[in-house]
N, C-alpha and C. Protein backbone atom coordinates (compact mmCIF):
# COMPACT_ATOMS: atom_id res chain seq x y z
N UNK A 1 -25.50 -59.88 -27.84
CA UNK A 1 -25.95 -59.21 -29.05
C UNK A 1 -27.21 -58.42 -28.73
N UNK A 2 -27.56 -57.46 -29.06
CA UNK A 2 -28.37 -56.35 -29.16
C UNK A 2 -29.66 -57.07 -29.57
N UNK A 3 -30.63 -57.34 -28.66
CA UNK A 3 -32.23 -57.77 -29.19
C UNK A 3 -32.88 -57.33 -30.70
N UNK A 4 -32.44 -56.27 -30.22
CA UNK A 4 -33.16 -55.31 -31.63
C UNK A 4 -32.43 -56.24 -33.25
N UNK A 5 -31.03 -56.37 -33.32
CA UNK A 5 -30.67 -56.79 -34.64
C UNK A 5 -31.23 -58.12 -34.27
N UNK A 6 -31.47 -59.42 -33.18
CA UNK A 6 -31.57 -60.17 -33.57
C UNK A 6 -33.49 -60.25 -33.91
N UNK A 7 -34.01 -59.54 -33.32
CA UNK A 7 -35.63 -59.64 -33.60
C UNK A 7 -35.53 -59.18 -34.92
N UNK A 8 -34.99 -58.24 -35.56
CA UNK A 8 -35.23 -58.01 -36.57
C UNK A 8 -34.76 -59.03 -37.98
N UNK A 9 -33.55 -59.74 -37.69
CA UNK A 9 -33.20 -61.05 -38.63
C UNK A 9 -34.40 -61.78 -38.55
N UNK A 10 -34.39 -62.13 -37.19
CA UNK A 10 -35.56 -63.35 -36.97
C UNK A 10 -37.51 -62.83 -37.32
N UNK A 11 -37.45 -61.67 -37.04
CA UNK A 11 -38.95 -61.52 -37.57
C UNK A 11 -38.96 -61.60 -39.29
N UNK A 12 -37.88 -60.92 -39.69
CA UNK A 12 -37.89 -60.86 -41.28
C UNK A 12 -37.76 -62.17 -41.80
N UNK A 13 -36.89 -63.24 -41.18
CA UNK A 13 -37.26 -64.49 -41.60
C UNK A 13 -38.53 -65.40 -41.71
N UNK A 14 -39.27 -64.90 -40.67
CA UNK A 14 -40.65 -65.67 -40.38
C UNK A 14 -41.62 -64.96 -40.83
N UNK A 15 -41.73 -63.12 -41.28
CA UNK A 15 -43.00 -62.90 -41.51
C UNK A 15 -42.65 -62.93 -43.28
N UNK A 16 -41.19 -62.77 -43.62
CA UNK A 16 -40.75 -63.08 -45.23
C UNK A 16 -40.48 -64.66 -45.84
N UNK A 17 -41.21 -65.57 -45.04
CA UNK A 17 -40.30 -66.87 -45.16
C UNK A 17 -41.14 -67.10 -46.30
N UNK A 18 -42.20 -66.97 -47.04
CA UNK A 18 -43.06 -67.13 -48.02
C UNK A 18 -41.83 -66.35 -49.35
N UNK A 19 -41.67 -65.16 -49.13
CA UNK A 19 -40.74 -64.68 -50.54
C UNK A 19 -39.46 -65.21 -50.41
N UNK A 20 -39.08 -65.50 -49.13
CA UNK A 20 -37.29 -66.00 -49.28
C UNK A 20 -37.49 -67.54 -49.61
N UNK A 21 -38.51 -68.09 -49.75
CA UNK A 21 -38.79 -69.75 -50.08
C UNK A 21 -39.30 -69.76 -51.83
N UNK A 22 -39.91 -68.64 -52.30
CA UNK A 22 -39.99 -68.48 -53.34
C UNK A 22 -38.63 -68.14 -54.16
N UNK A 23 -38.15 -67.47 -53.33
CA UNK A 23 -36.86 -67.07 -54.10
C UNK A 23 -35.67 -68.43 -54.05
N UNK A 24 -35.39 -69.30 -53.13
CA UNK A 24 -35.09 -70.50 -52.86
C UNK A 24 -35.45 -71.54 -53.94
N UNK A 25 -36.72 -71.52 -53.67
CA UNK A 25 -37.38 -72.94 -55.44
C UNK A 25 -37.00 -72.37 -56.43
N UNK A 26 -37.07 -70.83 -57.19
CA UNK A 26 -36.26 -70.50 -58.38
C UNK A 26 -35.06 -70.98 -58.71
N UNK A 27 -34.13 -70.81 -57.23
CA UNK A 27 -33.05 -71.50 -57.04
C UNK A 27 -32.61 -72.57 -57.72
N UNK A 28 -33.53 -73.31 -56.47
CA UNK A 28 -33.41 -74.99 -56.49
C UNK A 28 -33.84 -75.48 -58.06
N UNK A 29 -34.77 -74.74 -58.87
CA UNK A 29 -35.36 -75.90 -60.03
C UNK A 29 -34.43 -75.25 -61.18
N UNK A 30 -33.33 -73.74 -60.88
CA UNK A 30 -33.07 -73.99 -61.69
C UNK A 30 -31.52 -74.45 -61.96
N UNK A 31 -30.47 -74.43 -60.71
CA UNK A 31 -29.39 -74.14 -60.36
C UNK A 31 -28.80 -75.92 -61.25
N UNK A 32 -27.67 -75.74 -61.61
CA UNK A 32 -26.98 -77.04 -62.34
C UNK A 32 -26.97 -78.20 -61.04
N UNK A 33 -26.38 -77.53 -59.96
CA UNK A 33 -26.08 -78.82 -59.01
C UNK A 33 -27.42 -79.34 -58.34
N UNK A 34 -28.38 -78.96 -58.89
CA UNK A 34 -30.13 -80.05 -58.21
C UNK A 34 -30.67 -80.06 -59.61
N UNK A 35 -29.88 -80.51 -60.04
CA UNK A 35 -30.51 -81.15 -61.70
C UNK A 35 -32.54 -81.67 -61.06
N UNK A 36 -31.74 -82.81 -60.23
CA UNK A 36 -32.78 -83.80 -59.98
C UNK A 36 -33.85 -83.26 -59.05
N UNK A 37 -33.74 -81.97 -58.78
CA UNK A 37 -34.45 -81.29 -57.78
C UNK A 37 -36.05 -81.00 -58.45
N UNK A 38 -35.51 -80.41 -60.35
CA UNK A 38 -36.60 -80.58 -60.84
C UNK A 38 -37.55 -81.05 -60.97
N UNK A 39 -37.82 -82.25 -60.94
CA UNK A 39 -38.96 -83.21 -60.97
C UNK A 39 -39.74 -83.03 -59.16
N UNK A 40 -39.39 -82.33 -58.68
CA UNK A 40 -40.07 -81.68 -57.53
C UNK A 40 -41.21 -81.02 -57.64
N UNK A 41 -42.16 -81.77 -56.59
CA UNK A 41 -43.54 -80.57 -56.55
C UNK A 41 -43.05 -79.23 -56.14
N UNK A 42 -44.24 -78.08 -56.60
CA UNK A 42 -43.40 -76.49 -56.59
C UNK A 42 -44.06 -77.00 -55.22
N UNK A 43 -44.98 -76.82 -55.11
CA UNK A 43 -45.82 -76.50 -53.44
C UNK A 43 -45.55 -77.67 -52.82
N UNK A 44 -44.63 -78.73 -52.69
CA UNK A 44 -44.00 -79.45 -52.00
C UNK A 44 -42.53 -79.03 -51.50
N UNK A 45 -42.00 -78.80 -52.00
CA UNK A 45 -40.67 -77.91 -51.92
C UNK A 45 -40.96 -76.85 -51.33
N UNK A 46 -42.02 -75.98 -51.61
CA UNK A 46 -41.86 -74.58 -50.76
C UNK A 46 -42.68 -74.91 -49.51
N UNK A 47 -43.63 -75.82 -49.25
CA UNK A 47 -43.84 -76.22 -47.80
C UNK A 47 -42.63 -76.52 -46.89
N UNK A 48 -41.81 -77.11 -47.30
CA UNK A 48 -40.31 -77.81 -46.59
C UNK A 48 -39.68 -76.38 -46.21
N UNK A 49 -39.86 -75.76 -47.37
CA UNK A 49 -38.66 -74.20 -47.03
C UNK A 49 -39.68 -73.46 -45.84
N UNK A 50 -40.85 -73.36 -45.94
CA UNK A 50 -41.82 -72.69 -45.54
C UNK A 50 -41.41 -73.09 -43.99
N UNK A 51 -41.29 -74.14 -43.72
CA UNK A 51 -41.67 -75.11 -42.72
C UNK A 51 -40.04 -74.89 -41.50
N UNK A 52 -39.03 -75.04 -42.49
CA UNK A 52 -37.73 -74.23 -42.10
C UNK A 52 -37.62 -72.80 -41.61
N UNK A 53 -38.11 -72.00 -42.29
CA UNK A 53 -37.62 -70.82 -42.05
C UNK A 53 -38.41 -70.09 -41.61
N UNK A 54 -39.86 -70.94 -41.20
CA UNK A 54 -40.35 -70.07 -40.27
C UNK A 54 -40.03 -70.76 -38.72
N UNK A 55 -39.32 -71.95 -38.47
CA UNK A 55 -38.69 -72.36 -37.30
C UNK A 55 -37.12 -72.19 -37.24
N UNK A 56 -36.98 -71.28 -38.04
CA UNK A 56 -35.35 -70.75 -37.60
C UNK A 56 -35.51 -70.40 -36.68
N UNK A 57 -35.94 -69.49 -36.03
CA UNK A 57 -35.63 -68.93 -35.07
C UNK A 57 -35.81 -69.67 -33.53
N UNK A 58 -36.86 -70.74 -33.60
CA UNK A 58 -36.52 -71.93 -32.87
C UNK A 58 -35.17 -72.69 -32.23
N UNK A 59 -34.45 -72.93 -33.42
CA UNK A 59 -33.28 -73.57 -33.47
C UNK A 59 -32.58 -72.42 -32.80
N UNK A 60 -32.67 -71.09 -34.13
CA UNK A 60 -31.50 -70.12 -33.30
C UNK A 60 -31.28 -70.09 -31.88
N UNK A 61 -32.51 -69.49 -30.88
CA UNK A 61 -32.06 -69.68 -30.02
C UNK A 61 -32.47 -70.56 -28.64
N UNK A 62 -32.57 -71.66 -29.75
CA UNK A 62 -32.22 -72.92 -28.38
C UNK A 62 -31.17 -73.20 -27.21
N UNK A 63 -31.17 -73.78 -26.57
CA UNK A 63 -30.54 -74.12 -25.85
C UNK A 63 -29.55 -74.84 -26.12
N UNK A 64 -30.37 -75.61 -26.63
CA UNK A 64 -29.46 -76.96 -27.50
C UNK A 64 -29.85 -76.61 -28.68
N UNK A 65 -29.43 -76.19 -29.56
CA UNK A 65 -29.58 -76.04 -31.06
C UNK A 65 -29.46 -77.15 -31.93
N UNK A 66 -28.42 -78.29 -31.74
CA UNK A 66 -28.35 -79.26 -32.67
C UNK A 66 -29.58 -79.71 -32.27
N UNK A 67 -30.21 -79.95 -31.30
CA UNK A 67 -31.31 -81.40 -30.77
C UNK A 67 -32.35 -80.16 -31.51
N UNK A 68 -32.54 -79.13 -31.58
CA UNK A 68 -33.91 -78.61 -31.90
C UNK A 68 -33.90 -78.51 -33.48
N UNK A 69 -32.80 -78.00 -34.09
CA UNK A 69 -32.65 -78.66 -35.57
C UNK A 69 -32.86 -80.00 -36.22
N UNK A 70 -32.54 -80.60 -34.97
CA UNK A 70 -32.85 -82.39 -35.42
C UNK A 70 -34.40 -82.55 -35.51
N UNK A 71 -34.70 -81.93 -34.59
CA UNK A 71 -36.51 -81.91 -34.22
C UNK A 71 -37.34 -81.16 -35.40
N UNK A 72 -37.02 -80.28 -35.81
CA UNK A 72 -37.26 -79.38 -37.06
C UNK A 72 -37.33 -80.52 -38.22
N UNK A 73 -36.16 -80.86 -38.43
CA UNK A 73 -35.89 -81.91 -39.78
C UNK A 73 -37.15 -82.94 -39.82
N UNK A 74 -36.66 -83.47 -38.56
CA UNK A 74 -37.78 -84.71 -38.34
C UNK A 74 -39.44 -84.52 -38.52
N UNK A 75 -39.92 -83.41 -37.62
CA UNK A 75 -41.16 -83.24 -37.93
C UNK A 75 -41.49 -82.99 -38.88
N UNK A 76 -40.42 -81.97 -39.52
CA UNK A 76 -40.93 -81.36 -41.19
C UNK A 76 -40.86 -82.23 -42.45
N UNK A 77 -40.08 -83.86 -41.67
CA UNK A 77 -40.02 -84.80 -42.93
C UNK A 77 -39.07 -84.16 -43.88
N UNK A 78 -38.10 -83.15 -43.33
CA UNK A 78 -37.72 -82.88 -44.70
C UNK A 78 -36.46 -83.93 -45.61
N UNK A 79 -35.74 -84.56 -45.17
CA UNK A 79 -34.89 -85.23 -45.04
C UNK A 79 -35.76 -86.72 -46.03
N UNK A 80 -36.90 -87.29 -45.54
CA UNK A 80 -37.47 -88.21 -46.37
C UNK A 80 -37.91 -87.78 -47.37
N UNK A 81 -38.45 -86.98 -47.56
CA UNK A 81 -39.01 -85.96 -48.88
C UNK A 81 -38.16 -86.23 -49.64
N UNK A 82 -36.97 -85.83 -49.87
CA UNK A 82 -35.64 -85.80 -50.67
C UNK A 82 -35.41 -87.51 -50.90
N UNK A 83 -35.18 -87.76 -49.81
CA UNK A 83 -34.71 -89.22 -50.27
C UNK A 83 -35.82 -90.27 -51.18
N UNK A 84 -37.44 -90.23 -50.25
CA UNK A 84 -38.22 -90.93 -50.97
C UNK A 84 -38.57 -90.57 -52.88
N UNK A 85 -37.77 -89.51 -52.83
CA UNK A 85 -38.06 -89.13 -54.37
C UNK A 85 -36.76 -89.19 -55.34
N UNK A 86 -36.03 -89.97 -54.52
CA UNK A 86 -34.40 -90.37 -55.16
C UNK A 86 -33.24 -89.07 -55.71
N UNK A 87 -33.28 -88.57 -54.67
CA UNK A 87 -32.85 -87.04 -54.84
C UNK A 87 -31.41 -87.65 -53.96
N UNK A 88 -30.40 -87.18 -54.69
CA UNK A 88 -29.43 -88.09 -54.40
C UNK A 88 -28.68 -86.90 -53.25
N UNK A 89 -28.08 -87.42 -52.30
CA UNK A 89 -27.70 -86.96 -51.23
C UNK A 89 -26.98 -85.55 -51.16
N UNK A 90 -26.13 -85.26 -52.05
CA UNK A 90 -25.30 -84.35 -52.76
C UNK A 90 -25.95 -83.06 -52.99
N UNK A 91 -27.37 -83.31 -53.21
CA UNK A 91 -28.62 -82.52 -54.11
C UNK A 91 -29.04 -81.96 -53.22
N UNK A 92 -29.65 -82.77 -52.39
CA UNK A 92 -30.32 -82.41 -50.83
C UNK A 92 -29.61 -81.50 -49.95
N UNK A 93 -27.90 -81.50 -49.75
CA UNK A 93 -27.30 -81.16 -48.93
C UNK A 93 -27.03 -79.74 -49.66
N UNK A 94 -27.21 -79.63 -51.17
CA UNK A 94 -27.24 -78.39 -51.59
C UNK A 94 -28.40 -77.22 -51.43
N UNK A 95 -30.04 -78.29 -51.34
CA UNK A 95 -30.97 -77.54 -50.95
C UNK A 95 -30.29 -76.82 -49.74
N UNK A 96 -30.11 -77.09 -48.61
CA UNK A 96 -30.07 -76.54 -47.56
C UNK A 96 -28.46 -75.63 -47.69
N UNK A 97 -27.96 -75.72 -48.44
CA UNK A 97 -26.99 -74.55 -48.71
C UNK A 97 -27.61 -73.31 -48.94
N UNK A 98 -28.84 -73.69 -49.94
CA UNK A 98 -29.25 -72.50 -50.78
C UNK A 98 -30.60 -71.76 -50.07
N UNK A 99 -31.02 -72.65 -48.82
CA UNK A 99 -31.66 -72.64 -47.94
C UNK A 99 -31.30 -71.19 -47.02
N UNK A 100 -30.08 -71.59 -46.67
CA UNK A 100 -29.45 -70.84 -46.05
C UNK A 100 -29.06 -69.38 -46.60
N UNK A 101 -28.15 -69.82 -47.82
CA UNK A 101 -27.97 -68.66 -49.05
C UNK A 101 -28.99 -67.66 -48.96
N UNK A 102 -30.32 -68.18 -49.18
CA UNK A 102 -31.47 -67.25 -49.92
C UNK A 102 -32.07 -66.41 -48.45
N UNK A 103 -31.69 -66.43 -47.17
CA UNK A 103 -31.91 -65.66 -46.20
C UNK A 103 -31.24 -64.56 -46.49
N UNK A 104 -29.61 -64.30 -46.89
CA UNK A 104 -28.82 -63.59 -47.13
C UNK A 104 -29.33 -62.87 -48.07
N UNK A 105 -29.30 -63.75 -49.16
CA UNK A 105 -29.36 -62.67 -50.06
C UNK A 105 -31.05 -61.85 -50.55
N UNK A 106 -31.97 -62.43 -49.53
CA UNK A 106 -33.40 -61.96 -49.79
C UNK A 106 -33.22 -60.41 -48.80
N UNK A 107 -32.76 -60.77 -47.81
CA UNK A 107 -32.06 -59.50 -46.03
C UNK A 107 -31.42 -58.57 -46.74
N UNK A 108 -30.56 -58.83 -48.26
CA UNK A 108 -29.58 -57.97 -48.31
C UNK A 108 -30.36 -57.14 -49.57
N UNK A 109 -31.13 -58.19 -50.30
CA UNK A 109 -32.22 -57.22 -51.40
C UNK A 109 -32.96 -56.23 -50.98
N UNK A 110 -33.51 -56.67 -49.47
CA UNK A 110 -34.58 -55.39 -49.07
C UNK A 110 -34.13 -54.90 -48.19
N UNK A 111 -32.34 -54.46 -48.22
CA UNK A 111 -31.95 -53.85 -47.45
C UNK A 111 -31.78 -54.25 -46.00
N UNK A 112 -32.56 -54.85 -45.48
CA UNK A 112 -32.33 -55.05 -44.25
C UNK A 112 -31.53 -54.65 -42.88
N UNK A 113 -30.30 -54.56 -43.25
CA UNK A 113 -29.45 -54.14 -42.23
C UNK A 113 -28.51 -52.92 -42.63
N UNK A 114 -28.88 -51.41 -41.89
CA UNK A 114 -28.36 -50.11 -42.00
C UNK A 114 -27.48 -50.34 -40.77
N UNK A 115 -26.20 -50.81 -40.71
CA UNK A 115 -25.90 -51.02 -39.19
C UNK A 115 -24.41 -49.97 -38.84
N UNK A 116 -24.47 -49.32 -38.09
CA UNK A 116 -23.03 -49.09 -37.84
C UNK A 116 -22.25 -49.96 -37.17
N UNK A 117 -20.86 -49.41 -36.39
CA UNK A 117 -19.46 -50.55 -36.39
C UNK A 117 -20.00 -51.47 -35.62
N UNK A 118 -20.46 -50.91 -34.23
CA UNK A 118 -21.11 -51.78 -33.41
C UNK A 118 -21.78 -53.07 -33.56
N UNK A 119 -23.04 -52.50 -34.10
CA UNK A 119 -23.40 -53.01 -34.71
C UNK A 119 -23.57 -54.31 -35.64
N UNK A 120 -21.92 -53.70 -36.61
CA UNK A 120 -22.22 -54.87 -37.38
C UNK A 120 -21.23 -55.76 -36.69
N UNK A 121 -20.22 -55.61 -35.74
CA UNK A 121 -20.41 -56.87 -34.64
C UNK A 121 -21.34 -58.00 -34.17
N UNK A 122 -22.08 -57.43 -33.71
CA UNK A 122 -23.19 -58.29 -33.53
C UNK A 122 -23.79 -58.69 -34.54
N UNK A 123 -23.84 -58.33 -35.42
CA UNK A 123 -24.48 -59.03 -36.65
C UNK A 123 -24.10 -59.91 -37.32
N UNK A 124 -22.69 -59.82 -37.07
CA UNK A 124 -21.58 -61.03 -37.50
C UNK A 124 -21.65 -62.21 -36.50
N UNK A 125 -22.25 -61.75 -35.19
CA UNK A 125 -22.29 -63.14 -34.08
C UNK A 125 -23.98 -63.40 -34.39
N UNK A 126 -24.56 -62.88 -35.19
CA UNK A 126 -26.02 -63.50 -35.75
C UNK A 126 -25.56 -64.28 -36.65
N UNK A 127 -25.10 -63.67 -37.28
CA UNK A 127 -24.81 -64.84 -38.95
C UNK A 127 -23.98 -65.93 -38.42
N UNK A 128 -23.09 -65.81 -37.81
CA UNK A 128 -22.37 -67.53 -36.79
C UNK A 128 -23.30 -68.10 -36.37
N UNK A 129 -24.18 -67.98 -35.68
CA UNK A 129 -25.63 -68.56 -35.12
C UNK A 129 -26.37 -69.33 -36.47
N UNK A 130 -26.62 -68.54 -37.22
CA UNK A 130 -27.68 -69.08 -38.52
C UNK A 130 -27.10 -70.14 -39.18
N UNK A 131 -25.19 -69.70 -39.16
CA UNK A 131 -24.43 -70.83 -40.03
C UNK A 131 -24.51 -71.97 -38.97
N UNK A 132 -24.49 -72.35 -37.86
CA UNK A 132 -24.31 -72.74 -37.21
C UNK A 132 -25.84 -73.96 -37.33
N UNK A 133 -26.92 -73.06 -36.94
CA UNK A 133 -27.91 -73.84 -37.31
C UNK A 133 -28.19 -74.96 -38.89
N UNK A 134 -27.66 -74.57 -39.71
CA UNK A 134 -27.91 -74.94 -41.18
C UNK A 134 -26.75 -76.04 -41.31
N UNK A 135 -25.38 -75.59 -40.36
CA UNK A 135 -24.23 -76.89 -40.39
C UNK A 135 -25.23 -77.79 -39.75
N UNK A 136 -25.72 -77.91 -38.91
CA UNK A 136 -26.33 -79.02 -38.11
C UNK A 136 -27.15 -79.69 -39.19
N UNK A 137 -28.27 -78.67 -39.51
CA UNK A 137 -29.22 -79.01 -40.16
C UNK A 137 -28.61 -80.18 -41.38
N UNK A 138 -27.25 -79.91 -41.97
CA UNK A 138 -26.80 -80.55 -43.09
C UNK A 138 -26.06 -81.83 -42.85
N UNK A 139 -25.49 -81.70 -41.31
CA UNK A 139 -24.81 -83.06 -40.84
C UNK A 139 -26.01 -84.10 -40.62
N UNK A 140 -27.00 -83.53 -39.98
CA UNK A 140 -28.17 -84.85 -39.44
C UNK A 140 -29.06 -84.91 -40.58
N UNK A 141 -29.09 -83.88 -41.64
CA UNK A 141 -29.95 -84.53 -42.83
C UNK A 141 -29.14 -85.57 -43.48
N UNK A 142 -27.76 -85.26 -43.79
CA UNK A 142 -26.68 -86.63 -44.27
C UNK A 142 -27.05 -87.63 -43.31
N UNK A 143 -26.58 -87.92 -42.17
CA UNK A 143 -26.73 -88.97 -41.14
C UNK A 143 -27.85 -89.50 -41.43
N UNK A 144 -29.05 -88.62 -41.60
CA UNK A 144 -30.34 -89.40 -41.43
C UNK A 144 -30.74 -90.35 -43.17
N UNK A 145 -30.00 -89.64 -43.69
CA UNK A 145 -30.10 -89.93 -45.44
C UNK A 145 -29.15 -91.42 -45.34
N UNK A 146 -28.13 -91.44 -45.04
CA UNK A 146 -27.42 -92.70 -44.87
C UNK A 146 -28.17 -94.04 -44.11
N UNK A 147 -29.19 -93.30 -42.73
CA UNK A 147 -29.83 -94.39 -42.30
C UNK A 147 -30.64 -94.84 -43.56
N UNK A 148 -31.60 -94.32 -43.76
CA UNK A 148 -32.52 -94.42 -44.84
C UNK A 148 -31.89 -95.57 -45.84
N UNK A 149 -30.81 -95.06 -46.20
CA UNK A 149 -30.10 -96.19 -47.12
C UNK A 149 -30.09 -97.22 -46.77
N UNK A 150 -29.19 -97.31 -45.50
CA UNK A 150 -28.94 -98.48 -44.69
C UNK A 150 -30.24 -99.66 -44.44
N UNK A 151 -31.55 -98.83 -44.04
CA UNK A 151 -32.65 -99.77 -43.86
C UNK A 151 -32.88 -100.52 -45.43
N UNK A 152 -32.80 -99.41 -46.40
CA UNK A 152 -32.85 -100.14 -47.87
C UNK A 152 -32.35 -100.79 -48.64
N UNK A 153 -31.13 -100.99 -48.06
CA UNK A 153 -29.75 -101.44 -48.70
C UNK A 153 -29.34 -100.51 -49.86
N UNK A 154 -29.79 -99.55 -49.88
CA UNK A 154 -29.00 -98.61 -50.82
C UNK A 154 -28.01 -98.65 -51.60
């Protein structure tokens, strides 16, 4: 893939991760399926997004992508956040849908990508990459949400 489209996903994620995380908590506090999301701190929630999407591009292009997504989750606590505040698993796994979502559709508000055919080839093997990162991100936040239980008897 062409440097240029991917510096440009990945810088717009990290120097926009403040408006695409704002646009994300609108989301999240107001969307039907995170009912329970509400009772969320605003500036607790947008640290977590903050904290994500300015280490996308980490994950993206790792080596190992699942192990550096796992590392992301973990340091950023985001995964206990959710659970220690009884945010039921379902809820959580939707944050990071909409996580994902709100890259798209923040890239596609400010235009972002003028691409021709070429082009949008490669741009289609960017967006496999990002989905790719956020599947992970959603399998080991479940996994890790189930341990959590498990130590509690849930």
């Amino acid at each position: 893939m062409p440097k240029a489209i991917l510096d440009k996903l990945m810088d717009f994620c990290e120097f926009h991760a403040e408006q695409i995380a704002e646009q994300w908590y609108k989301a999240l506090s107001t969307n039907p399926r995170t009912i329970n999301c509400r009772k969320l701190s605003r500036d607790s929630c947008l640290r977590h997004a903050l904290y994500i999407y300015q280490n996308v591009e980490k994950a993206f292009l790792a080596d190992d992508c699942y192990q550096e997504v796992e590392h992301i989750l973990e340091v950023g606590g985001f995964v206990e956040f959710f659970y220690a505040r009884g945010i039921p698993l379902e809820e959580m796994i939707y944050t990071l849908i909409l996580l994902r979502r709100h890259i798209w559709l923040y890239a596609d508000s400010q235009a972002l990508f003028n691409l021709d055919v070429s082009d949008m080839y490669n741009a289609i093997n960017s967006t496999t990459r990002i989905l790719l990162v956020f599947d992970y991100a959603t399998y080991i936040a479940a996994h890790k949400y189930n341990e959590l239980s498990a130590k509690k008897g849930r």
